[in-house]
C-alpha atoms as a PDB file:
ATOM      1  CA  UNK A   1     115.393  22.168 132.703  1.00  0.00           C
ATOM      2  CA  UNK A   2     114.947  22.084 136.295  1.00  0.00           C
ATOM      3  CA  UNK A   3     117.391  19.949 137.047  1.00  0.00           C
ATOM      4  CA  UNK A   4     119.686  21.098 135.368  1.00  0.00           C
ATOM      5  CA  UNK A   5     119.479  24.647 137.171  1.00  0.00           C
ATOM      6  CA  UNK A   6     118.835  22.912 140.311  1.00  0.00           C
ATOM      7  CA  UNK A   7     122.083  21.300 139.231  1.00  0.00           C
ATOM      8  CA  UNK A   8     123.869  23.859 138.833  1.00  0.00           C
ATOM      9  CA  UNK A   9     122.608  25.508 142.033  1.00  0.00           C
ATOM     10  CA  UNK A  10     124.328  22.638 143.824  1.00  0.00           C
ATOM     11  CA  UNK A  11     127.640  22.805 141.888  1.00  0.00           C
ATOM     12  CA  UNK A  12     127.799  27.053 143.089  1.00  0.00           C
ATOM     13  CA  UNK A  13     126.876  25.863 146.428  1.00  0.00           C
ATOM     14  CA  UNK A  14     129.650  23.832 146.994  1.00  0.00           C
ATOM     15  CA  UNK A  15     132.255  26.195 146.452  1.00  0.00           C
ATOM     16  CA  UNK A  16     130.240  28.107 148.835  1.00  0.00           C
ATOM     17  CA  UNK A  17     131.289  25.514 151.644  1.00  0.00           C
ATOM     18  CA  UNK A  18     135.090  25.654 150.975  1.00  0.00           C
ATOM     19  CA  UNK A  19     135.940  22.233 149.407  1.00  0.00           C
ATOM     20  CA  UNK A  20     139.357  20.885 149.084  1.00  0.00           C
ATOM     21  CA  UNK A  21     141.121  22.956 146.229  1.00  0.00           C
ATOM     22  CA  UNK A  22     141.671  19.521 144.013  1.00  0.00           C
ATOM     23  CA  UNK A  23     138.304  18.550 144.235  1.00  0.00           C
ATOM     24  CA  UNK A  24     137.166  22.186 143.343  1.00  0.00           C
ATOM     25  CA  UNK A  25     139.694  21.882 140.239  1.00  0.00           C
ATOM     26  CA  UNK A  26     137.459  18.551 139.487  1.00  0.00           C
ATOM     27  CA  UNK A  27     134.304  19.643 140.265  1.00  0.00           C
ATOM     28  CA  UNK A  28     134.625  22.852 137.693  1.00  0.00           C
ATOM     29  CA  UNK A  29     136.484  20.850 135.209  1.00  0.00           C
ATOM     30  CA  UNK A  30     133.639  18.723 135.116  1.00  0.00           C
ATOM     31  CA  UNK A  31     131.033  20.655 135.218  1.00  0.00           C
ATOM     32  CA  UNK A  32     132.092  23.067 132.152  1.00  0.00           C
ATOM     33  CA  UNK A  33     132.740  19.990 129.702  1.00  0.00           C
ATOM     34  CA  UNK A  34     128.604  18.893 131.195  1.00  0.00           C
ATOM     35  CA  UNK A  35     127.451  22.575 130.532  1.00  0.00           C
ATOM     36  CA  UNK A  36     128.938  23.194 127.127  1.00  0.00           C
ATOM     37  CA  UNK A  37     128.628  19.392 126.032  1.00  0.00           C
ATOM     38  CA  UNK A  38     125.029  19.859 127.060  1.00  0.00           C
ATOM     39  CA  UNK A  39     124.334  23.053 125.541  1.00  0.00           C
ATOM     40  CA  UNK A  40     125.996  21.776 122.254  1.00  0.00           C
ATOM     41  CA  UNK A  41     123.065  19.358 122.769  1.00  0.00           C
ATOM     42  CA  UNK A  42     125.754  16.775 122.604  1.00  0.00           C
ATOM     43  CA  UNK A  43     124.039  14.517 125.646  1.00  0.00           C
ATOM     44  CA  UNK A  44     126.468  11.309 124.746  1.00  0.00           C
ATOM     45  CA  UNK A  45     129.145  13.748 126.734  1.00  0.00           C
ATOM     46  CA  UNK A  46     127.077  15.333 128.796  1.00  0.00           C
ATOM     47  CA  UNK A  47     125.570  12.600 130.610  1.00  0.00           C
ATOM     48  CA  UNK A  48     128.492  10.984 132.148  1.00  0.00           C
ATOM     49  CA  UNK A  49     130.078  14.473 133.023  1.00  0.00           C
ATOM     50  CA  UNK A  50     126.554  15.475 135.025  1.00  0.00           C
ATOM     51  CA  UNK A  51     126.999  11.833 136.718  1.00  0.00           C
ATOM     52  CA  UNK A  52     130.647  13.052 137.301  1.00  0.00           C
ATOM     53  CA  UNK A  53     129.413  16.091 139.122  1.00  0.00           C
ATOM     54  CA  UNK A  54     127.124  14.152 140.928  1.00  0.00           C
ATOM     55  CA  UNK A  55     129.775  11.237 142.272  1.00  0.00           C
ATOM     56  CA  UNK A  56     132.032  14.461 143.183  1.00  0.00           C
ATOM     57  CA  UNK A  57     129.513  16.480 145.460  1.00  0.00           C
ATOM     58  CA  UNK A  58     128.744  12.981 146.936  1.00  0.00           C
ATOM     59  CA  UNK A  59     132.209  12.291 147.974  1.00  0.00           C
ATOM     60  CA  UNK A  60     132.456  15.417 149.371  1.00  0.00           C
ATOM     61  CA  UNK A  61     128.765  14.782 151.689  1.00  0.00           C
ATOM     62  CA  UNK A  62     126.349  16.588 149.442  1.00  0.00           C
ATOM     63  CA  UNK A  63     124.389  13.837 147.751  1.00  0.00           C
ATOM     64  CA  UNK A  64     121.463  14.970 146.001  1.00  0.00           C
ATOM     65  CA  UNK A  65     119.764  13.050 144.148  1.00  0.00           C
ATOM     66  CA  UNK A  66     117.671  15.223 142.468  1.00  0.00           C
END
């Protein structure tokens, strides 16, 4: 659970840093399908979304790999 907040924490803080506006599109895209794929305890779908997440903050210099 953790992780996932701190997660989350990251995705918020990016927009915070003014990203390209594609990559913003992605980056929320993403992250909804992860959250409510996730939260629908469906974790086949939610997995490779997080990992989507991830691979887009890292692109854009913010790799955490927490």
């Amino acid at each position: 659970m953790k992780k996932l907040i701190l997660g989350m924490a990251i995705v918020a803080s990016s927009f915070a840093f003014g990203q390209k506006e594609d990559v913003n599109a992605k980056l929320q895209a993403a992250n909804k399908t992860a959250m409510d794929a996730y939260n629908s305890k469906n974790y086949t779908v939610a997995a490779p979304k997080f990992m989507e997440v991830y691979e887009l903050l890292k692109s854009n210099g913010q790799d955490d790999k927490t």
